[in-house]
C-alpha atoms as a PDB file:
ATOM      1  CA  UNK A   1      -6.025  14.652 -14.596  1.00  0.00           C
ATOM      2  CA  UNK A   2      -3.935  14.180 -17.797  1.00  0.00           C
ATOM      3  CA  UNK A   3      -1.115  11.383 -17.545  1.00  0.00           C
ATOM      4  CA  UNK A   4       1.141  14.219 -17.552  1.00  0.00           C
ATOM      5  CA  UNK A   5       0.075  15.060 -14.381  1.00  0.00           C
ATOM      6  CA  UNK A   6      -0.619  11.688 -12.839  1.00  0.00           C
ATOM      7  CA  UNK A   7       2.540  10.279 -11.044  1.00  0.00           C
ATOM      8  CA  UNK A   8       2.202   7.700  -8.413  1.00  0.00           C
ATOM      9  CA  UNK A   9       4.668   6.092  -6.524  1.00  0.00           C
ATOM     10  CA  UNK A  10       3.756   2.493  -5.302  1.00  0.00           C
ATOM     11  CA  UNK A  11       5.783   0.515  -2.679  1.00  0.00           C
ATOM     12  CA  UNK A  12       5.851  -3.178  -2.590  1.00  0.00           C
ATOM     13  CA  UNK A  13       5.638  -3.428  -6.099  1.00  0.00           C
ATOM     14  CA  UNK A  14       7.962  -6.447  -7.405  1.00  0.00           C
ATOM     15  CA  UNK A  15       4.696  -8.587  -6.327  1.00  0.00           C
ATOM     16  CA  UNK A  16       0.895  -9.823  -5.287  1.00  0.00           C
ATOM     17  CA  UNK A  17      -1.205  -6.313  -4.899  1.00  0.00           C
ATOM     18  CA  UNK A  18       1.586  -4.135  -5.269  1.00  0.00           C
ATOM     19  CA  UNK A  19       2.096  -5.314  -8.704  1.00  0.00           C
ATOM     20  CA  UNK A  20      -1.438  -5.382  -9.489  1.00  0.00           C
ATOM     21  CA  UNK A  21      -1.637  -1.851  -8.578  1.00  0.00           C
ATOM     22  CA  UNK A  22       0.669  -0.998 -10.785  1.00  0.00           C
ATOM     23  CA  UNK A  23      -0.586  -2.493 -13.891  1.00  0.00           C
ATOM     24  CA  UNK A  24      -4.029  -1.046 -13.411  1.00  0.00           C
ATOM     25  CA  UNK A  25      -2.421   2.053 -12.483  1.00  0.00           C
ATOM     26  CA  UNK A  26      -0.720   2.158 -15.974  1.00  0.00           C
ATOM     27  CA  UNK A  27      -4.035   1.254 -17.767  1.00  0.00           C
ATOM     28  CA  UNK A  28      -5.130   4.397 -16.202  1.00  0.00           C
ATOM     29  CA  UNK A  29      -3.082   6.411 -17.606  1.00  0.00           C
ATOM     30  CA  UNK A  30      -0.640   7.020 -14.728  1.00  0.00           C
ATOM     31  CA  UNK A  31       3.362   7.411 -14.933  1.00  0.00           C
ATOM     32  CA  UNK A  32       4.872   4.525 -12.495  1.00  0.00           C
ATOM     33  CA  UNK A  33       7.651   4.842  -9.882  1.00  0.00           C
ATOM     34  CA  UNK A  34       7.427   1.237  -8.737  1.00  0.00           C
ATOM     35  CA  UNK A  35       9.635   0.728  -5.670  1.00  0.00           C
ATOM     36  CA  UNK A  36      10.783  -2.775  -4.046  1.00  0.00           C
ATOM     37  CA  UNK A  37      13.393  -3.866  -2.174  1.00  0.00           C
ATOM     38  CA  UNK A  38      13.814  -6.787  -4.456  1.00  0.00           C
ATOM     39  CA  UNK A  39      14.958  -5.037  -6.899  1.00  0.00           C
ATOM     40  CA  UNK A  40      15.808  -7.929 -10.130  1.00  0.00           C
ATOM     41  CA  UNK A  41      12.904  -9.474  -9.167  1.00  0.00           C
ATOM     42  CA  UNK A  42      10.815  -5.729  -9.484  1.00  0.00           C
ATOM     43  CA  UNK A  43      12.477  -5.529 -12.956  1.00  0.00           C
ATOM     44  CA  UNK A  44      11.092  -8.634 -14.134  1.00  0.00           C
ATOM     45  CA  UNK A  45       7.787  -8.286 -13.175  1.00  0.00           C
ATOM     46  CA  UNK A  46       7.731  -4.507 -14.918  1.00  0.00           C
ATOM     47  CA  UNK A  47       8.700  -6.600 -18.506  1.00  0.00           C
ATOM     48  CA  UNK A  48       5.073  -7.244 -19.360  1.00  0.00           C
ATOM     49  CA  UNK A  49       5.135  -3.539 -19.541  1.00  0.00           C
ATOM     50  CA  UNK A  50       7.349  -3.412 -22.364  1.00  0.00           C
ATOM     51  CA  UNK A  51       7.746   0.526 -23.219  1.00  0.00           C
ATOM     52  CA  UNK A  52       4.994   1.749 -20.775  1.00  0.00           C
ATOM     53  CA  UNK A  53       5.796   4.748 -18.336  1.00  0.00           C
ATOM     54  CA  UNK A  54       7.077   3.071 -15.580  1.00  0.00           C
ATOM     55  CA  UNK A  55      10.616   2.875 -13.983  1.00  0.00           C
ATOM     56  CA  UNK A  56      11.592   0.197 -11.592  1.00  0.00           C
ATOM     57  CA  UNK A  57      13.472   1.523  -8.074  1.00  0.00           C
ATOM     58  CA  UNK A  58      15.176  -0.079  -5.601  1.00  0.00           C
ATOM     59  CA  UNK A  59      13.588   1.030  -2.167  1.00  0.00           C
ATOM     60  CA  UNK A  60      13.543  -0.171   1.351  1.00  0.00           C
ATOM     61  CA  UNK A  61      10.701   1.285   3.159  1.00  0.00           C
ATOM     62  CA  UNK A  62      12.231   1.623   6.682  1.00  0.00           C
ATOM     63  CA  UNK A  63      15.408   3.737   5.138  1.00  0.00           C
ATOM     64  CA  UNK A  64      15.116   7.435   5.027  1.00  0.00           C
ATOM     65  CA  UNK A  65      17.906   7.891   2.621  1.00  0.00           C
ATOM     66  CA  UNK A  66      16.435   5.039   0.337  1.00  0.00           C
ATOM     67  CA  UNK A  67      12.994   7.046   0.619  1.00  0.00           C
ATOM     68  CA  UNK A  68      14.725  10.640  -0.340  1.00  0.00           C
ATOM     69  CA  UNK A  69      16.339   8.775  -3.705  1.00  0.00           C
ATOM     70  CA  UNK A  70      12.950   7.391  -4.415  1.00  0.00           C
ATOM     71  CA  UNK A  71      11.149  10.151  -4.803  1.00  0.00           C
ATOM     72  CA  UNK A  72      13.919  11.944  -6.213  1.00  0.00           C
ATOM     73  CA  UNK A  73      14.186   9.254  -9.079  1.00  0.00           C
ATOM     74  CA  UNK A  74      10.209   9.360  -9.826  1.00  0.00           C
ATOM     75  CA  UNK A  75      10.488  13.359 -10.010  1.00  0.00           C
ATOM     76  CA  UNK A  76      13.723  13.114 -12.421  1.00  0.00           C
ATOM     77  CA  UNK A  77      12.155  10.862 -14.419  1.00  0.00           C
ATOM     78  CA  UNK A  78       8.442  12.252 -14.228  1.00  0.00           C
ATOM     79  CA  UNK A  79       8.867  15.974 -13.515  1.00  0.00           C
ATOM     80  CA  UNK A  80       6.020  15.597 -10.483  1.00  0.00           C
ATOM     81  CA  UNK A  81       4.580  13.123  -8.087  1.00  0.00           C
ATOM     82  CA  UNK A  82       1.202  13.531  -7.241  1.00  0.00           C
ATOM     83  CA  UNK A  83      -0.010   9.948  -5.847  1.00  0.00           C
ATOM     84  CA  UNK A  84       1.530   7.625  -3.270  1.00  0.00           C
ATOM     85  CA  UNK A  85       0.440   3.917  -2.592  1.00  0.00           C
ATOM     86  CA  UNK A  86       2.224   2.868   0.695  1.00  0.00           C
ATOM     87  CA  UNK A  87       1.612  -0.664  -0.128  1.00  0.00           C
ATOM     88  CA  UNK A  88       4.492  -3.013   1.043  1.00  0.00           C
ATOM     89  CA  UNK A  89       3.574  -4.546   4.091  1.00  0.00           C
ATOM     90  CA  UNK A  90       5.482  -7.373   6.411  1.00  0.00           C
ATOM     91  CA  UNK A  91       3.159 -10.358   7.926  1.00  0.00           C
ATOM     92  CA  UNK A  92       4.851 -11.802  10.646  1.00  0.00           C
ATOM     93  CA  UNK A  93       2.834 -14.243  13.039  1.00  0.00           C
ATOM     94  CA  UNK A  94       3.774 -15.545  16.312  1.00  0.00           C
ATOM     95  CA  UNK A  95       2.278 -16.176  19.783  1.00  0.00           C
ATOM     96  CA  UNK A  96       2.715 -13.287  22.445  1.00  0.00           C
ATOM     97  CA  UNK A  97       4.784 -15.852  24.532  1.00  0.00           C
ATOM     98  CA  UNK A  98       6.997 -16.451  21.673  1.00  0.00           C
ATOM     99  CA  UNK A  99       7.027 -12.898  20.235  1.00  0.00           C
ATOM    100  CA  UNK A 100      10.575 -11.519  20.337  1.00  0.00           C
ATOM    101  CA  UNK A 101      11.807  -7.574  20.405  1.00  0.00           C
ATOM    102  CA  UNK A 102      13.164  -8.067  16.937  1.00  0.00           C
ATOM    103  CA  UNK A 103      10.242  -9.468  15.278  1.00  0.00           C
ATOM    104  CA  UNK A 104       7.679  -7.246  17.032  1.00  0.00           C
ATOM    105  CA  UNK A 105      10.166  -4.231  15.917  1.00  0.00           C
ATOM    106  CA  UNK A 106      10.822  -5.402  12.527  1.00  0.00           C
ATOM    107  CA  UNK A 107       7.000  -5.294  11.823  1.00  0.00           C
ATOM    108  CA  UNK A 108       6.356  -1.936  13.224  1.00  0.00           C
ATOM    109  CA  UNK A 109       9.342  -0.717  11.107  1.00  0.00           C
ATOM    110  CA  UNK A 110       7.607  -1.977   7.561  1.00  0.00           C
ATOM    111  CA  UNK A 111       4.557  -1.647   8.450  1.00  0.00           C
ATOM    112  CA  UNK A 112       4.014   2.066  10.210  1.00  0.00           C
ATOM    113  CA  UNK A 113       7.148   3.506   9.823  1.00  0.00           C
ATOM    114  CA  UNK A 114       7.872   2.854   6.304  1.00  0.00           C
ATOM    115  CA  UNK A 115       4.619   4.873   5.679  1.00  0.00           C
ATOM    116  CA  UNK A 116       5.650   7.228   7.378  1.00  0.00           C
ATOM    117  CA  UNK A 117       8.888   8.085   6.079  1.00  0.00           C
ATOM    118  CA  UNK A 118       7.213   8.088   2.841  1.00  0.00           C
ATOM    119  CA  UNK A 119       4.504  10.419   3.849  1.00  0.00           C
ATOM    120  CA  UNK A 120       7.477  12.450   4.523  1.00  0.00           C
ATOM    121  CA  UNK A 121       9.555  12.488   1.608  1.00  0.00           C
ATOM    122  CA  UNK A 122       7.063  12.825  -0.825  1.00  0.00           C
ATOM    123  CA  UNK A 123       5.126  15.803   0.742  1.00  0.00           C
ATOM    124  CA  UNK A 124       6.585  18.974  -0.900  1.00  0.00           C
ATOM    125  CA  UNK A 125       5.943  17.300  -3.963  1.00  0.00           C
ATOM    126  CA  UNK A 126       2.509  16.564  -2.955  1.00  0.00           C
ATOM    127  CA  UNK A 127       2.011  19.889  -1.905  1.00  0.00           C
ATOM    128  CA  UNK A 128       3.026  21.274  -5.450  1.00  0.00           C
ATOM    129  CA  UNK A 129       0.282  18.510  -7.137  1.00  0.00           C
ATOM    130  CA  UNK A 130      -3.142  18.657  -8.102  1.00  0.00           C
ATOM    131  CA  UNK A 131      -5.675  16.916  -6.648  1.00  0.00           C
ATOM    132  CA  UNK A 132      -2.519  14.701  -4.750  1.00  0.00           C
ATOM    133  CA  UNK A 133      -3.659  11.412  -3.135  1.00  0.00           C
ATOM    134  CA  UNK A 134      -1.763   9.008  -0.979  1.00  0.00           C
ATOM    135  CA  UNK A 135      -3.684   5.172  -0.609  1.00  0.00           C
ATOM    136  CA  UNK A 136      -2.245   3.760   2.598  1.00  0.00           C
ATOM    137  CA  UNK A 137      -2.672  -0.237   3.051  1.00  0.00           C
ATOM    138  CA  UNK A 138      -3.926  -1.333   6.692  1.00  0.00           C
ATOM    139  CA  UNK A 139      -5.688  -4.918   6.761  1.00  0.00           C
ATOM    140  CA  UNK A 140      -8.618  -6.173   8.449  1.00  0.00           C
ATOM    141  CA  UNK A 141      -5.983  -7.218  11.140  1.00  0.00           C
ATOM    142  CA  UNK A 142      -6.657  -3.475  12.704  1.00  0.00           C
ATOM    143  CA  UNK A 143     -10.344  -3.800  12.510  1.00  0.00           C
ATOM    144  CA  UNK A 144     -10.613  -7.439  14.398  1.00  0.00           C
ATOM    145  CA  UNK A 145      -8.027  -8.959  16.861  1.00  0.00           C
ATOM    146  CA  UNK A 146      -6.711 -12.602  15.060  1.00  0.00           C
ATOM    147  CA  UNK A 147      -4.615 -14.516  17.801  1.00  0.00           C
ATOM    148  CA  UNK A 148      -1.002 -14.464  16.852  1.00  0.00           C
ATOM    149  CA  UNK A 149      -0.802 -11.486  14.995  1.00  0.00           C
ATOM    150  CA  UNK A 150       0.469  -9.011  18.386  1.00  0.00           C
ATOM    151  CA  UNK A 151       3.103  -7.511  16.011  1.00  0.00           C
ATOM    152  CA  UNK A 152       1.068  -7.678  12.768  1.00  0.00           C
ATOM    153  CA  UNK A 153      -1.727  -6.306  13.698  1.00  0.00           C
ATOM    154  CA  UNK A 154      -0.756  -3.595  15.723  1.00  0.00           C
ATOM    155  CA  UNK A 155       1.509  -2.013  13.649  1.00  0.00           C
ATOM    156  CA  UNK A 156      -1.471  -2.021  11.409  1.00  0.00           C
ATOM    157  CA  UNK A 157      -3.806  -0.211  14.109  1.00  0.00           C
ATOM    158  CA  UNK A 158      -1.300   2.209  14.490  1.00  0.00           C
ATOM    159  CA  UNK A 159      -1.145   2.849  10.579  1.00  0.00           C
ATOM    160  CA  UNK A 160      -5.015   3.568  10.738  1.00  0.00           C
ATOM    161  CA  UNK A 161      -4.700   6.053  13.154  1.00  0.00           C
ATOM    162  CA  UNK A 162      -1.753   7.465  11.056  1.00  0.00           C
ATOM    163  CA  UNK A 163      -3.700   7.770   8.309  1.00  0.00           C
ATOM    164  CA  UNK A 164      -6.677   9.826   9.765  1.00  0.00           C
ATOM    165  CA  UNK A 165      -3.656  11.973  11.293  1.00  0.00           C
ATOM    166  CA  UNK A 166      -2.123  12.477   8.301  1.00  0.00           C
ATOM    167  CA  UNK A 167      -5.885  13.243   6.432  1.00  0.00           C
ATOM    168  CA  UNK A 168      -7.055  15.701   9.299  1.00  0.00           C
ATOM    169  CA  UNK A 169      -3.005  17.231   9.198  1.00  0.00           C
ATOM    170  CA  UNK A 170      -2.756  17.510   4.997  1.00  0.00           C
ATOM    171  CA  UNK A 171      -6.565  18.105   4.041  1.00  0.00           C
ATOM    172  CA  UNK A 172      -6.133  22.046   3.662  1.00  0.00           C
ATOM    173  CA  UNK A 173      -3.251  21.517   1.711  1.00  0.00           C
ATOM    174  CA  UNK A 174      -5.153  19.242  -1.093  1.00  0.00           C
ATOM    175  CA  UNK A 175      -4.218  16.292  -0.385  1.00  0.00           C
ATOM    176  CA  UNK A 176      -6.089  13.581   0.184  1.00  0.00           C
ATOM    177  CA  UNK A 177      -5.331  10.388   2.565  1.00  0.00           C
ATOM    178  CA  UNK A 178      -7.280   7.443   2.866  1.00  0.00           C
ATOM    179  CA  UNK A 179      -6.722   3.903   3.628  1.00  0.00           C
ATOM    180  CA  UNK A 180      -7.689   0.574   2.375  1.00  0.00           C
ATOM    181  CA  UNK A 181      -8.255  -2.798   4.795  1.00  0.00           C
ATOM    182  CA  UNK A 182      -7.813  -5.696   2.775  1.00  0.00           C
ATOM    183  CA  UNK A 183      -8.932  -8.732   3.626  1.00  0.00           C
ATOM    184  CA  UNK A 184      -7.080 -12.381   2.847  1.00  0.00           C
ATOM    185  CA  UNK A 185      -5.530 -12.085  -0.907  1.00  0.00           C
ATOM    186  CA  UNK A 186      -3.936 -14.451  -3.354  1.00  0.00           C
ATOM    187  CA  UNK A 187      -0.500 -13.386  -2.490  1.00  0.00           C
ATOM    188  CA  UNK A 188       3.061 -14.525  -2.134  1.00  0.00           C
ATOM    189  CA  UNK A 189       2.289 -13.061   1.352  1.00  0.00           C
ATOM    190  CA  UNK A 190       0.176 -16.558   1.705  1.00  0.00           C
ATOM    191  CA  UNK A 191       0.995 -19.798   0.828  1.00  0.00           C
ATOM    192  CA  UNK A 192      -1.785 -22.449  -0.699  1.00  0.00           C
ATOM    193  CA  UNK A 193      -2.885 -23.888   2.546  1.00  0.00           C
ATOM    194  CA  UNK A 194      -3.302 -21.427   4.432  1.00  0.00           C
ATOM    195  CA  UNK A 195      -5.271 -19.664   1.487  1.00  0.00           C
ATOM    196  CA  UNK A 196      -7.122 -23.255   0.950  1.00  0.00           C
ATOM    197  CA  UNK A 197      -8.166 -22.442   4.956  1.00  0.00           C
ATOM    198  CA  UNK A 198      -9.093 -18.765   4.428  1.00  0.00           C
ATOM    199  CA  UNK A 199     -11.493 -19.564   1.538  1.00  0.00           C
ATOM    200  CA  UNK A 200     -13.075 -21.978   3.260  1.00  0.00           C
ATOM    201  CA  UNK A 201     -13.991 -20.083   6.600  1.00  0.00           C
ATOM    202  CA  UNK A 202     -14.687 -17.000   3.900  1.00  0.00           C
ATOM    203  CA  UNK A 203     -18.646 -15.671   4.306  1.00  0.00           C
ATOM    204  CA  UNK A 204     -18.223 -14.952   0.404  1.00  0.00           C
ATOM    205  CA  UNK A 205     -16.613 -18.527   0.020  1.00  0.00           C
ATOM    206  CA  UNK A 206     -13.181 -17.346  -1.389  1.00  0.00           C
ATOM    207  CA  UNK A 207     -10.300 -14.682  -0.790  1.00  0.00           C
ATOM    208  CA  UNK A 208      -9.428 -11.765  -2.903  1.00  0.00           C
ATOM    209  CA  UNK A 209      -7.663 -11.007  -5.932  1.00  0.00           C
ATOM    210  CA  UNK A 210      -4.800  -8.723  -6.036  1.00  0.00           C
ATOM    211  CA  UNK A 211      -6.326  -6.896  -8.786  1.00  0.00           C
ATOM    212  CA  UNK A 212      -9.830  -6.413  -6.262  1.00  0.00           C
ATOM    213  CA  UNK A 213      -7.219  -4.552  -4.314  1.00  0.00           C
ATOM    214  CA  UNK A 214      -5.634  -2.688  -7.048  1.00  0.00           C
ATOM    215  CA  UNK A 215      -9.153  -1.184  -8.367  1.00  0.00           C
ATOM    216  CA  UNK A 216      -9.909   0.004  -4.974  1.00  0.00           C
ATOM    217  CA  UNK A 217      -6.660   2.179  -4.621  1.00  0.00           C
ATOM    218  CA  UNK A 218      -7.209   3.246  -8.319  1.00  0.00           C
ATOM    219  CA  UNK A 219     -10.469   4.612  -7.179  1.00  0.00           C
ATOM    220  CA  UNK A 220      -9.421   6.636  -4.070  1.00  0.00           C
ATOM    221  CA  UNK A 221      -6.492   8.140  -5.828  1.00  0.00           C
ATOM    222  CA  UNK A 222      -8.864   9.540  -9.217  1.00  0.00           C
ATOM    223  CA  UNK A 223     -10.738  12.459  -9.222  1.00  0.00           C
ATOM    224  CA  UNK A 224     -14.203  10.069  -8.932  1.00  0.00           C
ATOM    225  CA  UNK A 225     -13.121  10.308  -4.918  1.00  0.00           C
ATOM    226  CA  UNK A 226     -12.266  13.968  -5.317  1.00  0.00           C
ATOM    227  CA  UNK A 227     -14.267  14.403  -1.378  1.00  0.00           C
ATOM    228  CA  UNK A 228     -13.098  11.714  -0.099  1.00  0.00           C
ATOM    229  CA  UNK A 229     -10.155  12.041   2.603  1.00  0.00           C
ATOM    230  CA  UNK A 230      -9.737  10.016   5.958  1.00  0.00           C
ATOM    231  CA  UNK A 231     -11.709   7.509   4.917  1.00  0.00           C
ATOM    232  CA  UNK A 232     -11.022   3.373   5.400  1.00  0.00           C
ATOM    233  CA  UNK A 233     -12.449   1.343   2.725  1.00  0.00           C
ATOM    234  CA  UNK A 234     -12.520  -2.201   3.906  1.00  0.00           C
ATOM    235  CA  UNK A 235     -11.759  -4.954   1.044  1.00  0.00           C
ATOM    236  CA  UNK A 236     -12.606  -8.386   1.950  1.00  0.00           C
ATOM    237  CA  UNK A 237     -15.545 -10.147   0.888  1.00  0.00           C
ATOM    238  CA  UNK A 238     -17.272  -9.715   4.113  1.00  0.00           C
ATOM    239  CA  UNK A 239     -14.697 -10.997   6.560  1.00  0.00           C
ATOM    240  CA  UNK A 240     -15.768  -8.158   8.865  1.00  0.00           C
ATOM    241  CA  UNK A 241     -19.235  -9.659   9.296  1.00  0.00           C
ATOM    242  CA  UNK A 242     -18.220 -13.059  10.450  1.00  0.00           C
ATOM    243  CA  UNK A 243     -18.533 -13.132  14.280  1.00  0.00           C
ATOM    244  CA  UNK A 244     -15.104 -15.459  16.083  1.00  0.00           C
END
């Protein structure tokens, strides 16, 4: 795939793994439509950049209109989209006694239906792309069950099954879905003690880097996983393993 060819649209990308992805989606030769709500803050983490193929655009992932303008920016400026990274993803913790509607909703809303609407609006340009991947990030949170994670972590089960939906639904059309499950990464996402806490429960005796991440959904989306669709590759230094 030429860079001419390789356009991938990344979500959550002003910070943590969504702006790792993009960087080592650049050094691969891709052309960027990197996507955040925050959009000044987006712009300034894009500067490093300097004149490399990437735009910066403003995107809320549980707006269909916001979703249509996305991918119609990348294509203006591009010509063709032919990866998407659903990245941006909402943590919200809270006991199921203390759970409210709005929180519980507000997580499904970033986390599965933001996907989803992007699945959407990018898929006649998918369709037209070769070899067309899209990377969809679950978490380990929808492999175990963590205690306090009700909205969290379901809206992240119900992005897994998505995903092998969406696989089973687009594989005779080319494209290619797949999802990672990250583990606990050095991200905004987490603050110091609570990282300082994951590391030191961690089987592998730290948490991941954003650019682990990044190199994981730079793989599914090449042409090295070319026969790869539906899969889950988990990410996270062996948190699986752990039993309680």
């Amino acid at each position: 795939m030429t860079s001419k060819d390789a356009v991938a649209l990344v979500t959550g990308a002003a910070r943590g793994q969504g702006e790792a992805i993009v960087g080592r989606l650049l050094a691969d030769g891709y052309w960027v439509a990197a996507c955040d709500h925050r959009l000044e803050e987006l712009k300034e983490s894009l500067a490093v950049h300097g004149d490399s193929p990437v735009i910066a655009v403003e995107l809320d992932v549980t707006n269909e209109a916001h979703w249509e303008s996305a991918v119609a920016s990348a294509v203006g400026e591009f010509g063709s989209l032919s990866a998407l990274i659903n990245n941006a993803g909402l943590l919200h913790r809270a006991a199921i006694g203390d759970e409210t509607v709005a929180g519980f909703e507000s997580s499904w809303r970033t986390n599965c239906l933001g996907p989803f609407l992007g699945i959407r609006a990018a898929l006649d340009e998918l369709r037209r792309a070769e070899g067309a991947a899209i990377v969809n990030t679950c978490s380990t949170s929808a492999v175990r069950p963590f205690p306090n994670h009700a909205a969290y972590g379901s809206s992240k089960w119900a992005l897994r099954g998505l995903t092998q939906i969406t696989a089973a639904e687009l594989a005779p059309m080319g494209i290619r879905v797949n999802a990672i499950l990250p583990g606990p990464v050095a991200t905004p996402m987490l603050d110091e003690s609570v990282r300082a806490g994951l590391a030191a429960r961690s089987i592998s005796g730290r948490i991941g880097q954003p650019i682990e991440l990044a190199d994981a959904v730079a793989f599914l989306i090449s042409e090295r996983a070319s026969f790869i669709t539906g899969a889950e590759l988990v990410v996270d230094g062996g948190q699986c393993l752990q039993i309680g």
